[in-house]
C-alpha atoms as a PDB file:
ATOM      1  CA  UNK A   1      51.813  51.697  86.098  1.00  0.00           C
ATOM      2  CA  UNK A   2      48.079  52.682  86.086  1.00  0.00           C
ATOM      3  CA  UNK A   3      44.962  51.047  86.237  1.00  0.00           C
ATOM      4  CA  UNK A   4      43.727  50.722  82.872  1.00  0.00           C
ATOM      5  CA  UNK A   5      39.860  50.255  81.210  1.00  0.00           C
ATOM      6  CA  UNK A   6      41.126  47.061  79.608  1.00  0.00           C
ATOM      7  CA  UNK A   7      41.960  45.261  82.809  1.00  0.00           C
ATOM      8  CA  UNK A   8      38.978  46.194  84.042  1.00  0.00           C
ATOM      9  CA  UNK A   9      37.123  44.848  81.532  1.00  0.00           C
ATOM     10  CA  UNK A  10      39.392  41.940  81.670  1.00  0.00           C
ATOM     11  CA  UNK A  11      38.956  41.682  85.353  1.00  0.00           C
ATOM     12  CA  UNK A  12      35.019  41.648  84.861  1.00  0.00           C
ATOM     13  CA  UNK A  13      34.886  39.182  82.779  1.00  0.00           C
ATOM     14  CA  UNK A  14      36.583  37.063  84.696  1.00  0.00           C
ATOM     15  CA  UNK A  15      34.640  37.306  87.908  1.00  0.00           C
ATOM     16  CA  UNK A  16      31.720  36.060  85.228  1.00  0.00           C
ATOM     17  CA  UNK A  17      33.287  33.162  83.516  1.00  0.00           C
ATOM     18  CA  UNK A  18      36.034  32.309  86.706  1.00  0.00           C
ATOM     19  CA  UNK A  19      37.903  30.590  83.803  1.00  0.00           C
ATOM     20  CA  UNK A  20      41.093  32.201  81.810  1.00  0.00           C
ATOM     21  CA  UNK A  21      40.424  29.988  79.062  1.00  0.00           C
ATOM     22  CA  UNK A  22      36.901  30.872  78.354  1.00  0.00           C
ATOM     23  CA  UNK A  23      37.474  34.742  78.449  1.00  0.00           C
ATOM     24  CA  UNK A  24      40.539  34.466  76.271  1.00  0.00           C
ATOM     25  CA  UNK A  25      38.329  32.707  73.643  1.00  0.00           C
ATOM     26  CA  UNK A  26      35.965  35.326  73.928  1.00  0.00           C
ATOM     27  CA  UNK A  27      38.023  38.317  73.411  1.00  0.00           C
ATOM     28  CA  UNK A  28      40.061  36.884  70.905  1.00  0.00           C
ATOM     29  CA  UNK A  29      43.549  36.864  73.467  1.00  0.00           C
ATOM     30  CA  UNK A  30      45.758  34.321  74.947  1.00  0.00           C
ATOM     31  CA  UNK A  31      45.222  32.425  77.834  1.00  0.00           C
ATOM     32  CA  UNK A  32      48.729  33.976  78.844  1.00  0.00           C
ATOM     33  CA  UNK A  33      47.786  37.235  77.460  1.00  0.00           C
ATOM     34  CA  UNK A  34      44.330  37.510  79.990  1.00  0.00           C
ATOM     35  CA  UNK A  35      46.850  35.446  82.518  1.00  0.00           C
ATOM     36  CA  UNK A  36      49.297  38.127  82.604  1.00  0.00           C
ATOM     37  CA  UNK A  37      46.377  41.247  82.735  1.00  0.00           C
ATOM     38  CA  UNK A  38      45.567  39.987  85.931  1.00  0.00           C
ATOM     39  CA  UNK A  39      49.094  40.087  87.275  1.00  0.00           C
ATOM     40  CA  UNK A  40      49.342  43.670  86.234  1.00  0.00           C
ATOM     41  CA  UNK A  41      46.260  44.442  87.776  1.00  0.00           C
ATOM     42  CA  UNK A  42      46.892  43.068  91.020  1.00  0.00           C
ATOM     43  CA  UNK A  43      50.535  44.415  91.068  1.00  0.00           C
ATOM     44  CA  UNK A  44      49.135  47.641  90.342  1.00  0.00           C
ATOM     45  CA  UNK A  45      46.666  47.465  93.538  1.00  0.00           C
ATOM     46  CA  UNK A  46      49.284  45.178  95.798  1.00  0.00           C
ATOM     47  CA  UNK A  47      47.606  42.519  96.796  1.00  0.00           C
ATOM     48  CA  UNK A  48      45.366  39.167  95.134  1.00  0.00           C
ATOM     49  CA  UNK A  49      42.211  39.589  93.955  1.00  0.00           C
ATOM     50  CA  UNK A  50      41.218  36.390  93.783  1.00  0.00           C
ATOM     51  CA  UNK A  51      41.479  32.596  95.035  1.00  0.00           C
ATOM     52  CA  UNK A  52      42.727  29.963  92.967  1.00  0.00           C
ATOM     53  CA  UNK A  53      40.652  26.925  93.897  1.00  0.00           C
ATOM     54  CA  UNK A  54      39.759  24.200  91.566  1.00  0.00           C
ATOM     55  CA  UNK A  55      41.455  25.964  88.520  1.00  0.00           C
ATOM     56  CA  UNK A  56      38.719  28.513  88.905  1.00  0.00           C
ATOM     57  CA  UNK A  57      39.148  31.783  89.896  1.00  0.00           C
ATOM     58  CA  UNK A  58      37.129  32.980  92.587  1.00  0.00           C
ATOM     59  CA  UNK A  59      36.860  36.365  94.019  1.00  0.00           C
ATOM     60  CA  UNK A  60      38.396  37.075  97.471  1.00  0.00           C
ATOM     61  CA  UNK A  61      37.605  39.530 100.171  1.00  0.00           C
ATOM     62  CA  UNK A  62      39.543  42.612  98.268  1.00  0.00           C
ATOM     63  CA  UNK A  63      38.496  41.286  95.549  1.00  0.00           C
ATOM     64  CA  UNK A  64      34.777  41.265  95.817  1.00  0.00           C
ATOM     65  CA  UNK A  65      35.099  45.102  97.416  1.00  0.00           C
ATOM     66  CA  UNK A  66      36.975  45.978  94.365  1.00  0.00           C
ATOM     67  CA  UNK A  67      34.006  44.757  91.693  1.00  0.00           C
ATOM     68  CA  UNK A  68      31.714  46.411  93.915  1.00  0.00           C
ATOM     69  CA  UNK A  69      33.429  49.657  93.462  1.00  0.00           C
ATOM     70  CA  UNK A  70      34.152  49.673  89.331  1.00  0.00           C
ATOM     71  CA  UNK A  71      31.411  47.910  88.055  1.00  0.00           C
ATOM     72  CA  UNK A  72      29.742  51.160  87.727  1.00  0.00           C
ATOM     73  CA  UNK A  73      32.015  53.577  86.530  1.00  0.00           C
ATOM     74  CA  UNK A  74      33.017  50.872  84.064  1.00  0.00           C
ATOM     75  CA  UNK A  75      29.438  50.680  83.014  1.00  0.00           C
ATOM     76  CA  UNK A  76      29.157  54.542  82.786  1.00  0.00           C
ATOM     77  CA  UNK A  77      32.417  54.629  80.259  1.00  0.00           C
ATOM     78  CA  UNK A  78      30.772  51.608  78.411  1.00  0.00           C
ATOM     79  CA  UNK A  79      28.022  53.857  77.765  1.00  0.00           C
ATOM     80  CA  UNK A  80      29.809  57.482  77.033  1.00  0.00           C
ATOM     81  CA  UNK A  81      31.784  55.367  74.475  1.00  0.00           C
ATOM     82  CA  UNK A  82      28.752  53.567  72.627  1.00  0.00           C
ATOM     83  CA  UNK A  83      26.963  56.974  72.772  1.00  0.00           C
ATOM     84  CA  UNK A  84      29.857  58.940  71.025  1.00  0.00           C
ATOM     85  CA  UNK A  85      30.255  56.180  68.622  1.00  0.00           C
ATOM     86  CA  UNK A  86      26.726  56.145  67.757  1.00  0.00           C
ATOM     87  CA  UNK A  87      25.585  60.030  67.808  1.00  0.00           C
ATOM     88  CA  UNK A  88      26.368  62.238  65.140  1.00  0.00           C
ATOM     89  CA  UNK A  89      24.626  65.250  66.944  1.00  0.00           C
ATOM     90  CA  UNK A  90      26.920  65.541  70.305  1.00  0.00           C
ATOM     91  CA  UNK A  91      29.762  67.497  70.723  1.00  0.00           C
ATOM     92  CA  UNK A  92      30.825  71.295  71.129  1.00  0.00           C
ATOM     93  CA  UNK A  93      32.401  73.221  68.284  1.00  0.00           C
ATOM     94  CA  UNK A  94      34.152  76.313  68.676  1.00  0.00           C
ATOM     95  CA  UNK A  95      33.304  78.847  65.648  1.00  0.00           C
ATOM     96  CA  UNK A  96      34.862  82.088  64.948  1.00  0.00           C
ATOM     97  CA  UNK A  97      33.141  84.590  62.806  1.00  0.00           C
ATOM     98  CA  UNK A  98      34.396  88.424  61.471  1.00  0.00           C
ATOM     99  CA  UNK A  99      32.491  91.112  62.749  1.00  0.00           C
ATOM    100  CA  UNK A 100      29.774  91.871  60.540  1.00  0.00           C
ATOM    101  CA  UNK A 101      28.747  87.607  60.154  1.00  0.00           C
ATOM    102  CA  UNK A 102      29.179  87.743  64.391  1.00  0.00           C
ATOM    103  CA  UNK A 103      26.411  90.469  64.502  1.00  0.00           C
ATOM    104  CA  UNK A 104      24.263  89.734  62.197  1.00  0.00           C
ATOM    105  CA  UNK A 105      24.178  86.405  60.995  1.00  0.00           C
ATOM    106  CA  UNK A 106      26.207  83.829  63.307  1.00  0.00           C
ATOM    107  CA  UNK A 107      24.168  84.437  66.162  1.00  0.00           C
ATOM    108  CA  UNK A 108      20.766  83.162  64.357  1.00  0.00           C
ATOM    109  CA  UNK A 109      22.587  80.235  63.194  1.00  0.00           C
ATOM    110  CA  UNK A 110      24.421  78.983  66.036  1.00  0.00           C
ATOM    111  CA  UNK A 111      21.056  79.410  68.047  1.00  0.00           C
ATOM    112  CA  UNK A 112      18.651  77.752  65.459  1.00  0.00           C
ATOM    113  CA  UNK A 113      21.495  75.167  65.191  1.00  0.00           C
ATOM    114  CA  UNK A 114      21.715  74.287  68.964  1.00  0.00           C
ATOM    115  CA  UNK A 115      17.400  74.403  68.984  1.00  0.00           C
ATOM    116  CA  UNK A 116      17.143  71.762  66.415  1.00  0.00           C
ATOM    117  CA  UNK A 117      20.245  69.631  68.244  1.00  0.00           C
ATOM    118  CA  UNK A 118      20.423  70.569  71.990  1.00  0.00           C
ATOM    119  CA  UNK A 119      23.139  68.198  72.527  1.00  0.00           C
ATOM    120  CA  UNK A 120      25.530  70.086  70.293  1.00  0.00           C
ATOM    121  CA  UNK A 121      26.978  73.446  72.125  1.00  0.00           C
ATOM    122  CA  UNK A 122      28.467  76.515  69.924  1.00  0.00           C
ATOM    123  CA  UNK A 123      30.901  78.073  70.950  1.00  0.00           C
ATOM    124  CA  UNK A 124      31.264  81.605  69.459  1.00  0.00           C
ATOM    125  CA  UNK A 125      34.624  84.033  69.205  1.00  0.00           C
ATOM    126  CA  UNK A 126      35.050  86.811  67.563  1.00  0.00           C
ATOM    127  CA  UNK A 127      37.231  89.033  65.825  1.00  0.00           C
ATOM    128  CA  UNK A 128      38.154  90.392  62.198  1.00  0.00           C
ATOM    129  CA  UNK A 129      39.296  88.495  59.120  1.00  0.00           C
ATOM    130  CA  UNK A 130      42.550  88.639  60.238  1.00  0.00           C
ATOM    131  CA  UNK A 131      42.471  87.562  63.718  1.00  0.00           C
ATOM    132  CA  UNK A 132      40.103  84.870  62.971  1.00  0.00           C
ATOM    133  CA  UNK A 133      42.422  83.260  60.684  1.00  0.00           C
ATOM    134  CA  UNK A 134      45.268  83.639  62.990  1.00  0.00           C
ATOM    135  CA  UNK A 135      42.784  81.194  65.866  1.00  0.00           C
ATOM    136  CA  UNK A 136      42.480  79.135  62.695  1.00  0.00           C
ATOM    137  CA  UNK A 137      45.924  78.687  62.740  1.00  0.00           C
ATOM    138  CA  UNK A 138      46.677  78.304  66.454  1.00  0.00           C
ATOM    139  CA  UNK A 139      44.062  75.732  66.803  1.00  0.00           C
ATOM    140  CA  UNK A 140      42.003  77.677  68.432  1.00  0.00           C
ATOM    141  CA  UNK A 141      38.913  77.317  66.749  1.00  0.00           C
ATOM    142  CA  UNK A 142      37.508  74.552  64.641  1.00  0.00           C
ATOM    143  CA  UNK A 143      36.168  76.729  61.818  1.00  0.00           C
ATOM    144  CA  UNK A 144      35.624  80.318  60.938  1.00  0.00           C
ATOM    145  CA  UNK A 145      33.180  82.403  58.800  1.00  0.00           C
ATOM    146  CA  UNK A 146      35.100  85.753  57.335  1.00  0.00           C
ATOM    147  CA  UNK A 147      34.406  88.203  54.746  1.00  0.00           C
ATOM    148  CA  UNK A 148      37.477  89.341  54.117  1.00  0.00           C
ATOM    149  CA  UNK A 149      41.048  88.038  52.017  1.00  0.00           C
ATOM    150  CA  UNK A 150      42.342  84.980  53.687  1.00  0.00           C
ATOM    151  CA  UNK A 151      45.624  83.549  51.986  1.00  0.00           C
ATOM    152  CA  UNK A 152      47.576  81.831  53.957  1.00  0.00           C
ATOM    153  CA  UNK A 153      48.048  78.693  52.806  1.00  0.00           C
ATOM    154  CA  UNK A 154      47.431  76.227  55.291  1.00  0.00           C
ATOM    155  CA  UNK A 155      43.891  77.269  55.468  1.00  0.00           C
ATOM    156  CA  UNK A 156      41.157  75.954  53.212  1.00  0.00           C
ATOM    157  CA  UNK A 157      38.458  78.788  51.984  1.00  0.00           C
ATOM    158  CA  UNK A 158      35.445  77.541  50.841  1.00  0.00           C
ATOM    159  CA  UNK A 159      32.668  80.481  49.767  1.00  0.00           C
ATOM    160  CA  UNK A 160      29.316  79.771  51.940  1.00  0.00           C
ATOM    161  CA  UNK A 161      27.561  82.874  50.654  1.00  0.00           C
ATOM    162  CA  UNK A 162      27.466  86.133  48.642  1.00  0.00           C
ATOM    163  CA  UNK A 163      27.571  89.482  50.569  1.00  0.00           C
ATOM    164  CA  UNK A 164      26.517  93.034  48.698  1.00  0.00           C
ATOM    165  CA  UNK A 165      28.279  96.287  50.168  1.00  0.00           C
ATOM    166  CA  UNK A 166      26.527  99.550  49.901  1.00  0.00           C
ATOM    167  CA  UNK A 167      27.349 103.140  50.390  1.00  0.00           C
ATOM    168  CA  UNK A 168      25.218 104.626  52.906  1.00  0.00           C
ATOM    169  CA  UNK A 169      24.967 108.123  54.687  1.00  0.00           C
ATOM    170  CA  UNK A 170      21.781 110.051  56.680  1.00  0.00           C
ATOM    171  CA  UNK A 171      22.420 113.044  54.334  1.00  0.00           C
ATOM    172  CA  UNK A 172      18.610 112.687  52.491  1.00  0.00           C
ATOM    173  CA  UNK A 173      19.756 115.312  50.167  1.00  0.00           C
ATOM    174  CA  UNK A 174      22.125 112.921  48.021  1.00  0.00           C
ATOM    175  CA  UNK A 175      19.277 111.724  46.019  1.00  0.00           C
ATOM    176  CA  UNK A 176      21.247 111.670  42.405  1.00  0.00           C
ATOM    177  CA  UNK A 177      23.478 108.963  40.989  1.00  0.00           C
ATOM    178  CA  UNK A 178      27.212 109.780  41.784  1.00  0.00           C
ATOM    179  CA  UNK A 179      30.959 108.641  41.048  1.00  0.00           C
ATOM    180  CA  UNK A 180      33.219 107.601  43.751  1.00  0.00           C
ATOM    181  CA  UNK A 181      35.643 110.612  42.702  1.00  0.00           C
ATOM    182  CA  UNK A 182      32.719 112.998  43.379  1.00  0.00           C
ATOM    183  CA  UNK A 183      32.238 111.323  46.841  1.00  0.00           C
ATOM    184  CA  UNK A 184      35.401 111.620  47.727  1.00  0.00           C
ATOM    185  CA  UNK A 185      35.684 114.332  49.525  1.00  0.00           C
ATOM    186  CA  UNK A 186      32.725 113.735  52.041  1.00  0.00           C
ATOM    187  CA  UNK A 187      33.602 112.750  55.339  1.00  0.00           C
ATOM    188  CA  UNK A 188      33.555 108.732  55.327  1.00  0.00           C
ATOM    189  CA  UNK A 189      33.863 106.726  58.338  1.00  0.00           C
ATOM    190  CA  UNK A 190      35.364 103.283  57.583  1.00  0.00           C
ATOM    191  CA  UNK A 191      36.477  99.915  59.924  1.00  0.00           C
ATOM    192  CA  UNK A 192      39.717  99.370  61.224  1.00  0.00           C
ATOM    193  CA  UNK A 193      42.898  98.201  59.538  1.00  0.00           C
ATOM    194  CA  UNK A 194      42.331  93.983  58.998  1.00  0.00           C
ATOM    195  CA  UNK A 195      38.624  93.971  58.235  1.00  0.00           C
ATOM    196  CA  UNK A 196      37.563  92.584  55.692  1.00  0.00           C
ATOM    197  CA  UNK A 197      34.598  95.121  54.565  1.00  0.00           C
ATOM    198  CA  UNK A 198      37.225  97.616  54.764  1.00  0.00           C
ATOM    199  CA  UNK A 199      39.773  95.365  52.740  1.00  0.00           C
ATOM    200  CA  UNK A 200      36.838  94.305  50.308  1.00  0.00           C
ATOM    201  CA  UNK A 201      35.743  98.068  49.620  1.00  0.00           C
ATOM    202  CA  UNK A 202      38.855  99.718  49.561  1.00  0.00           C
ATOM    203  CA  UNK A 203      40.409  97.161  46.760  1.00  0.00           C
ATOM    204  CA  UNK A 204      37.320  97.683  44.892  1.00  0.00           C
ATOM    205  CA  UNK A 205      37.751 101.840  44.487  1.00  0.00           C
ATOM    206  CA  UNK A 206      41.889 101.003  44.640  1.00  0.00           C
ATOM    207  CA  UNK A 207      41.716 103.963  41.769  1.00  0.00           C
ATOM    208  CA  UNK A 208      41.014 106.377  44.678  1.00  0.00           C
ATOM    209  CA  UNK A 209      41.366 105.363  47.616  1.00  0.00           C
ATOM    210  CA  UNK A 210      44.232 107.741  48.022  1.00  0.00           C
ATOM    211  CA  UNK A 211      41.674 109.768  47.785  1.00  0.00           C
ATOM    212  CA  UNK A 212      38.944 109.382  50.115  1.00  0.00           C
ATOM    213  CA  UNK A 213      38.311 111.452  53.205  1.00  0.00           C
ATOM    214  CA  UNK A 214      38.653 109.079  55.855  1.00  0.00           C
ATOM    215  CA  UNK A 215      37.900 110.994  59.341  1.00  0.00           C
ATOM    216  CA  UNK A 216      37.150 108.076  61.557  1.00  0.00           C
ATOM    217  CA  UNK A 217      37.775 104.242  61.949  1.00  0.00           C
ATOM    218  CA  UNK A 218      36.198 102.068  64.087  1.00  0.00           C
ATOM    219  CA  UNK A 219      36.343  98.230  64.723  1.00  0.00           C
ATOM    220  CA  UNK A 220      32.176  97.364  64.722  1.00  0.00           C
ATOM    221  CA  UNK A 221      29.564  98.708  62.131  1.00  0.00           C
ATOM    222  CA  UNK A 222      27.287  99.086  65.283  1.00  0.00           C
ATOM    223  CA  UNK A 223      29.431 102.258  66.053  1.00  0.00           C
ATOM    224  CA  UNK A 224      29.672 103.373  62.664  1.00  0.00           C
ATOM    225  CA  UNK A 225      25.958 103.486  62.366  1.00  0.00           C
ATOM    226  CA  UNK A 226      25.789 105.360  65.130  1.00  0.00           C
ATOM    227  CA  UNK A 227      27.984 107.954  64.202  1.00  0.00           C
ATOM    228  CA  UNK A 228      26.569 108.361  60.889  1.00  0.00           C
ATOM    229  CA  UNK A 229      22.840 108.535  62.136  1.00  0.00           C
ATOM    230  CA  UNK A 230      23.679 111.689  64.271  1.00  0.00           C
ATOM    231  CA  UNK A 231      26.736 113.193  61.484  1.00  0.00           C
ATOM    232  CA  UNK A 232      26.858 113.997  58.434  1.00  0.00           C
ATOM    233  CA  UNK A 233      29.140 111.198  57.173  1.00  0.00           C
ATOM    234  CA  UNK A 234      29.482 108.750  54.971  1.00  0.00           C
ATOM    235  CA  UNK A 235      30.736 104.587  55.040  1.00  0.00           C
ATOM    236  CA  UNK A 236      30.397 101.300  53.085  1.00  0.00           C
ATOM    237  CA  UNK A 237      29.077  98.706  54.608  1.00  0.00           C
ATOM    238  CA  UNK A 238      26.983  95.020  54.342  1.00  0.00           C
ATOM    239  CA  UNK A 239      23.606  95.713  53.589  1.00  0.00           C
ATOM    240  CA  UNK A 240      22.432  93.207  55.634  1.00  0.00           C
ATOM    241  CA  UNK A 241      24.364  95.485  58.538  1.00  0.00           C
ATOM    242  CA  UNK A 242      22.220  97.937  57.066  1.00  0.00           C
ATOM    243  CA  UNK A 243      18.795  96.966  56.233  1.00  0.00           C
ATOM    244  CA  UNK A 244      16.784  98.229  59.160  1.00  0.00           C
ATOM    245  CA  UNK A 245      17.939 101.494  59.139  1.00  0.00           C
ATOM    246  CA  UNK A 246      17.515 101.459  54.850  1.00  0.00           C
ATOM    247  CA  UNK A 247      13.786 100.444  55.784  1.00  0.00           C
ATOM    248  CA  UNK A 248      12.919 102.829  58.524  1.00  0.00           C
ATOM    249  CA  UNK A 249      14.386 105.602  56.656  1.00  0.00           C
ATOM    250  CA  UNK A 250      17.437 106.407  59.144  1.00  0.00           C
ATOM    251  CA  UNK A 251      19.969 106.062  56.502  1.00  0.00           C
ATOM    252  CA  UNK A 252      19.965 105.946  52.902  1.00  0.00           C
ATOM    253  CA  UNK A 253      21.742 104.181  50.038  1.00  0.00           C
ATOM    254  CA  UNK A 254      23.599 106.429  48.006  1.00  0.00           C
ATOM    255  CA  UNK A 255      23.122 105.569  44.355  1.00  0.00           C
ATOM    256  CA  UNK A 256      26.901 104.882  42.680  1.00  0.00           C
ATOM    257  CA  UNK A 257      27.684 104.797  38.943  1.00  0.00           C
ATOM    258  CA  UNK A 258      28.854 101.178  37.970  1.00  0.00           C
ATOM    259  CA  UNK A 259      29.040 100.651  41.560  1.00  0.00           C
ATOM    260  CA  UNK A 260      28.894  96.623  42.506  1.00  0.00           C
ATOM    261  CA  UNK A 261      30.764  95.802  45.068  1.00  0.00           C
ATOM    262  CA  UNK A 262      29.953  91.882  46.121  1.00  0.00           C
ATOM    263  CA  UNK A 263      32.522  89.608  48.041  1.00  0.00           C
ATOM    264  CA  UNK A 264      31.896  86.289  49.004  1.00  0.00           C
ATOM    265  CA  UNK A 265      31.394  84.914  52.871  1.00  0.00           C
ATOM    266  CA  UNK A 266      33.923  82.213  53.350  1.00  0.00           C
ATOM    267  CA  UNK A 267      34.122  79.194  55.687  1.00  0.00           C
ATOM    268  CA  UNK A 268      37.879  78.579  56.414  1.00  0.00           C
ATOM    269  CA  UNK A 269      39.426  75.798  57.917  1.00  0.00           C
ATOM    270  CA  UNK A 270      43.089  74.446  58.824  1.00  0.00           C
ATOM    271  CA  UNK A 271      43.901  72.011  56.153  1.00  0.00           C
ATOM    272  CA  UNK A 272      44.643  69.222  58.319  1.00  0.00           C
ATOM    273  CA  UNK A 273      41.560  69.572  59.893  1.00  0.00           C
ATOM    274  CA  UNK A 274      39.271  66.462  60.638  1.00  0.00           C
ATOM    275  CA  UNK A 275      35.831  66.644  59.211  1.00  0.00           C
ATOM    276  CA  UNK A 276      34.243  64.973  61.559  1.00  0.00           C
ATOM    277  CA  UNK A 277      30.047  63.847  60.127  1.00  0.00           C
ATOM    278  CA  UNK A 278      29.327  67.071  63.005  1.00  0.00           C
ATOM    279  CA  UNK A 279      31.764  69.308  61.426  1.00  0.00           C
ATOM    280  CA  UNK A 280      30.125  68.890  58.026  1.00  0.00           C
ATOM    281  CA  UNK A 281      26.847  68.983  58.873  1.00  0.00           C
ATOM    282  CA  UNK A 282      27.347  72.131  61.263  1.00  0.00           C
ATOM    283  CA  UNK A 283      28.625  73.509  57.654  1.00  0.00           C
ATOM    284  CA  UNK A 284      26.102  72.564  55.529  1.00  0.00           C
ATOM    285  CA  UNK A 285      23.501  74.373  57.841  1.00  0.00           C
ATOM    286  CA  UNK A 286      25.462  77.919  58.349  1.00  0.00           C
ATOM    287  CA  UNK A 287      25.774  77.429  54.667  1.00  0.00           C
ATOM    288  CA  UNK A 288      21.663  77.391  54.040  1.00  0.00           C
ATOM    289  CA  UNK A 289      21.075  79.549  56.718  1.00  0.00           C
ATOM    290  CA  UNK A 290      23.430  82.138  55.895  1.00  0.00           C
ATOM    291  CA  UNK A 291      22.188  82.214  52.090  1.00  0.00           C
ATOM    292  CA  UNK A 292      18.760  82.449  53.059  1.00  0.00           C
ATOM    293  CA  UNK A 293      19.404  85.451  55.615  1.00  0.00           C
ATOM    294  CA  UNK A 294      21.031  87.676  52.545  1.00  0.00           C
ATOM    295  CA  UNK A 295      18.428  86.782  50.292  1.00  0.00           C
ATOM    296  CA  UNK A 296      15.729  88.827  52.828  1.00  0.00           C
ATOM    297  CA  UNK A 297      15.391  92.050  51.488  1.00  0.00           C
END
């Protein structure tokens, strides 16, 4: 048997009222109920803790050393208990976000989040559609922001945002408006199998994407940037992944007839999830946040 926080508090407020009788009309127990508590206790530890003299309990030798040592730990739980009851801003929460909201949206929000409430920690993972749903699923993470298809269907999908993909290249020359089919045979450089900008793009051309050139894939936009600053090459991408290059002139948006290829952000969550009042606040600001971001042109 182990020591337990209810004897202790039993114990303490004992050594304040010295009578069973009292205490078990305070915390609503039986006389033999607080009796038998301080059996257990002093079974557990071997030896009295108090004197019995006058029908009053009275602390002994052992027992005073033993107040002496839990009154303050005691306190100190008291406290971590009324403060978690109390606070609605404490607590960590582990977030998992797909590869284009990791780089360049999750990582304004988590920090802005964490500014306005330092006693809430974020803690970040990473990893495409696919593999964030799969922590989802283990339990690994409490939440997770993906752009891609998520159907699995013990998660919950709720859309948080509206993402716009555009075709981009550093070819300056492709100045007219073209088709997909007359694209086709340029030299595109896509993400890996599971992401969802992949998934998203490649269901929205599903005419002909038997069709399309693909050369190279690569699991971050970072590297696909890269490759198509310094190649003549083409991908489809966020244009918020985009943007800076778009407005320094490195790359350039290649104009696409009846081209509109949106997909939604979604916030996903295991459907026997608890929503704690931290959880849905944590939400609600990754929600405004996030909307605000893609609205920037």
């Amino acid at each position: 048997m182990k020591l337990t926080l209810r004897q202790m508090e039993i114990f303490l407020n004992v050594v304040e009222s010295g009578h069973l009788t009292q205490v078990a009309k305070e915390m609503g127990l039986s006389q033999s109920a607080i009796s038998m508590s301080i059996k257990e206790l002093e079974n557990i530890l071997g030896r009295p803790l108090f004197d019995r003299i006058n029908k009053k309990l009275i602390l002994n030798e052992l027992g005073r050393a033993f107040h002496k040592e839990i009154i303050a730990p005691y306190k100190k739980f008291m406290d971590i208990e009324y403060e978690f009851r109390n606070s609605l801003d404490k607590g960590i929460i582990h977030v998992g976000a797909s590869t284009t909201i990791v780089d360049y949206l999750m990582p304004q929000i988590a920090f802005s989040y964490m500014h306005n409430y330092p006693d809430v920690k974020i803690s970040l993972k990473e990893g495409n559609s696919k593999e964030i749903a799969q922590l989802i699923l283990g339990g690994a993470i409490d939440m997770g922001f993906v752009e891609g298809v998520v159907t699995h269907p013990e998660i919950v999908k709720v859309s948080v945002a509206v993402d716009e993909l555009v075709v981009v290249t550093s070819d300056s020359s492709l100045t007219q408006e073209y088709t997909i089919e007359e694209l086709a045979e340029k030299r595109w450089v896509l993400r890996e199998e599971g992401s969802g900008t992949r998934g998203v793009f490649l269901d929205y051309i599903k005419d002909m994407k038997g069709s399309l050139n693909i050369v190279m894939e690569l699991g971050h936009t970072e590297s696909i940037k890269s490759i198509l600053i310094n190649n003549d090459c083409m991908t489809c991408v966020s244009k918020i992944a985009v943007q800076n290059e778009l407005n320094d002139g490195v790359l350039h948006q290649v104009k696409i007839k009846n081209f509109e290829c949106k997909r939604d952000f979604l916030m996903i969550y295991h459907k026997d999830k608890y929503q704690s009042e931290l959880f849905k606040k944590f939400v609600y600001f990754s929600k405004s946040i996030m909307t605000q971001m893609l609205r920037v042109e």
